[in-house]
Protein backbone atom coordinates (compact mmCIF):
# COMPACT_ATOMS: atom_id res chain seq x y z
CA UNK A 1 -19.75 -20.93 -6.95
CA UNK A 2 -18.73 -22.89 -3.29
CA UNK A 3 -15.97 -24.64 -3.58
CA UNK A 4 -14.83 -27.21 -0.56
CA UNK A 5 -11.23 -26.82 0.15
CA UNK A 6 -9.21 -29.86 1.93
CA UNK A 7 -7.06 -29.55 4.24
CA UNK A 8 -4.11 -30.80 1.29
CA UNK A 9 -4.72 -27.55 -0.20
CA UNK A 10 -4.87 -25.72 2.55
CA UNK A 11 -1.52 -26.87 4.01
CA UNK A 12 -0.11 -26.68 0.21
CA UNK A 13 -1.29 -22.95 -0.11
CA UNK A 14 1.40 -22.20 3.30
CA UNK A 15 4.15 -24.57 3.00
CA UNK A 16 6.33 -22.70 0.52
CA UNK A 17 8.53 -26.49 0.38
CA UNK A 18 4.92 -28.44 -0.75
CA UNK A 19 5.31 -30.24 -4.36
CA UNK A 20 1.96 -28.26 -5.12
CA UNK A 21 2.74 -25.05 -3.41
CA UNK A 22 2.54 -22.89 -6.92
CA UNK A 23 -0.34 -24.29 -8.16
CA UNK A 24 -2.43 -24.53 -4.83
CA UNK A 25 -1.24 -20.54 -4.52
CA UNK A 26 -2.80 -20.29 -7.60
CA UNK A 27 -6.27 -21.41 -7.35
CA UNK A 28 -6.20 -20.28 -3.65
CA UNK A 29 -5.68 -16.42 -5.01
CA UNK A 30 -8.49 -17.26 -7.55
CA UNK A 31 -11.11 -18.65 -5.61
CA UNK A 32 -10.90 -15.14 -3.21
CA UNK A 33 -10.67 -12.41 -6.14
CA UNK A 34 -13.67 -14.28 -7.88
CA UNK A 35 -15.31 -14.40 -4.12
CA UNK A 36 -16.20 -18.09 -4.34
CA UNK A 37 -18.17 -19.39 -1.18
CA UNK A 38 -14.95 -21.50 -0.11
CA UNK A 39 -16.23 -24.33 2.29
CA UNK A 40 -14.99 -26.45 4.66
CA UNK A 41 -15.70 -27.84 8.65
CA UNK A 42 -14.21 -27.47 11.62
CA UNK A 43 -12.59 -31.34 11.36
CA UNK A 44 -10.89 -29.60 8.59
CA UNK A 45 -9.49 -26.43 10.49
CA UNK A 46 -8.68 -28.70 13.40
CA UNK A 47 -6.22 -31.30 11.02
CA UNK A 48 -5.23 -28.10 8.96
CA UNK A 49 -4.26 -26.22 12.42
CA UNK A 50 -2.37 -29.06 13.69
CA UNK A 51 -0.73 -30.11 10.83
CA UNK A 52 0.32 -26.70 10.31
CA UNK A 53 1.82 -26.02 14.04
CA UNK A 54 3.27 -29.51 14.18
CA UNK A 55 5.29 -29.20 11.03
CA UNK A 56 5.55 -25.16 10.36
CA UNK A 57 5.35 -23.67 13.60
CA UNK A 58 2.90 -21.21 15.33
CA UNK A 59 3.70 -18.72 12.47
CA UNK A 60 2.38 -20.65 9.69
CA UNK A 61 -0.74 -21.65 12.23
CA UNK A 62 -1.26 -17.49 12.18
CA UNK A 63 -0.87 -16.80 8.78
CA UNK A 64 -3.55 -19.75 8.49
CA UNK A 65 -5.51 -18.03 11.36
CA UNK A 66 -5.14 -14.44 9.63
CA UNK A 67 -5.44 -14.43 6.10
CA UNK A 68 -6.70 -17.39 5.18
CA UNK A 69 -9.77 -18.59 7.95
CA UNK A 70 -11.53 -15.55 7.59
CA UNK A 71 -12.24 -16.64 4.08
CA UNK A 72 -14.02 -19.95 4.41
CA UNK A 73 -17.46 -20.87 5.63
CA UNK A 74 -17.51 -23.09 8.66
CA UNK A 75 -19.68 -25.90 8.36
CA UNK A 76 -19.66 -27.34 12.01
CA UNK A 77 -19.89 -31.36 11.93
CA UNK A 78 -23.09 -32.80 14.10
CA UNK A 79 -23.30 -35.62 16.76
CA UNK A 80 -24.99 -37.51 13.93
CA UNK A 81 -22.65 -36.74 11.23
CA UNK A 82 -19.90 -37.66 13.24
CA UNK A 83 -20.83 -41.07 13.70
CA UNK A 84 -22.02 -41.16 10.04
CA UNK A 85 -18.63 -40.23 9.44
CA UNK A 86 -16.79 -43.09 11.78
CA UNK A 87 -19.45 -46.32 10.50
CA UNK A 88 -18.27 -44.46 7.15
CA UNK A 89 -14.20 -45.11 7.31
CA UNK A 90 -14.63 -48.52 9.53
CA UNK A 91 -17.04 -49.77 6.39
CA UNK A 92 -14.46 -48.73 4.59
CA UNK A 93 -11.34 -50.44 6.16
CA UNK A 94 -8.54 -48.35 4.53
CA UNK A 95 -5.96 -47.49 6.66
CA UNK A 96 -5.23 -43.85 4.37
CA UNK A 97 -9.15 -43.01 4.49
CA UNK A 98 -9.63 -40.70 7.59
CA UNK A 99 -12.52 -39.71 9.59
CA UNK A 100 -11.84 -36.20 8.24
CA UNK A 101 -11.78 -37.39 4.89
CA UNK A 102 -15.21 -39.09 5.71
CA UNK A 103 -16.69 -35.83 7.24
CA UNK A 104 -15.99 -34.02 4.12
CA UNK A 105 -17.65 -35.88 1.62
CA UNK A 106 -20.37 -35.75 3.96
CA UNK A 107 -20.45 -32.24 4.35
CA UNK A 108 -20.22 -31.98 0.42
CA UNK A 109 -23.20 -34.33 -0.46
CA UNK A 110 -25.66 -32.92 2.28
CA UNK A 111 -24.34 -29.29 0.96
CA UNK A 112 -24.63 -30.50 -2.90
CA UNK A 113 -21.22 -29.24 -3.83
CA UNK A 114 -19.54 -30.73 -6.53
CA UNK A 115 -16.19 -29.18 -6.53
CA UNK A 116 -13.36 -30.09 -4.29
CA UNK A 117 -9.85 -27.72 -3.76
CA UNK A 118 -8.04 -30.56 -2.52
CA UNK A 119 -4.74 -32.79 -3.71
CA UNK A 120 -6.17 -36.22 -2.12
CA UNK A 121 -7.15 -38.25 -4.83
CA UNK A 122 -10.06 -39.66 -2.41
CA UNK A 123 -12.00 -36.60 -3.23
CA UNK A 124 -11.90 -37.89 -7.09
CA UNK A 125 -12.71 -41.63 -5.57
CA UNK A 126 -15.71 -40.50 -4.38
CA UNK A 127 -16.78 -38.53 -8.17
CA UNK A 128 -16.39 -35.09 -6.76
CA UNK A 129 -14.43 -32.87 -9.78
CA UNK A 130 -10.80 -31.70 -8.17
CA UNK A 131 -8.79 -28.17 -8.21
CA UNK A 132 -6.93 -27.73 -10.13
């Protein structure tokens, strides 16, 4: 099964203080003991790596860098699907709809995965089925 994880979940899964902390524990611990093909891009791990260093500090970006990274499957985003991505959120003029955001659904049609790990309700928008 691949599953595309978000950078929401990601950040959940470390920030012990996250509303969905427990639960994004949770399906992060199952989706490595059932050795699902976890999938993201590198937009992803860039927001994720900031967000995390910004807000948790370096040790949260090396627990992220440590246990977690080694478990996903990079999907590096293209010249062309980068400006797929940016026609993508200026067509759709909403200021909370990011080029990230964008890149990953994207990534998940060209990929044909159905199945987002993610707590941004734009992956639901977009009729992919959420975790959890």
């Amino acid at each position: 099964m691949t599953v595309f994880v978000d950078t929401s979940a990601l950040y959940a899964v470390l920030d012990r203080s996250d509303r969905n902390n427990s639960r994004a524990g949770g399906v992060w611990v199952r989706l490595v003991r059932e050795s699902a093909n976890i999938l993201t891009t590198n937009y992803v791990v860039v927001e994720t790596s900031a967000l995390l260093q910004h807000r948790l500090g370096v040790p949260a970006l090396r627990a992220f860098y440590e246990d977690m990274y080694p478990q996903l499957t990079l999907s590096w985003i293209s010249e062309g699907q980068h400006t797929a991505s940016v026609e993508a959120v200026l067509a759709a003029g909403r200021k909370r709809l990011s080029l990230v955001d964008c890149s990953s659904f994207q990534t998940m049609r060209q990929c044909g995965v159905r199945v987002a790990f993610a707590f941004d309700d734009h992956f639901r928008e977009q009729g992919f089925e959420v975790l959890p």
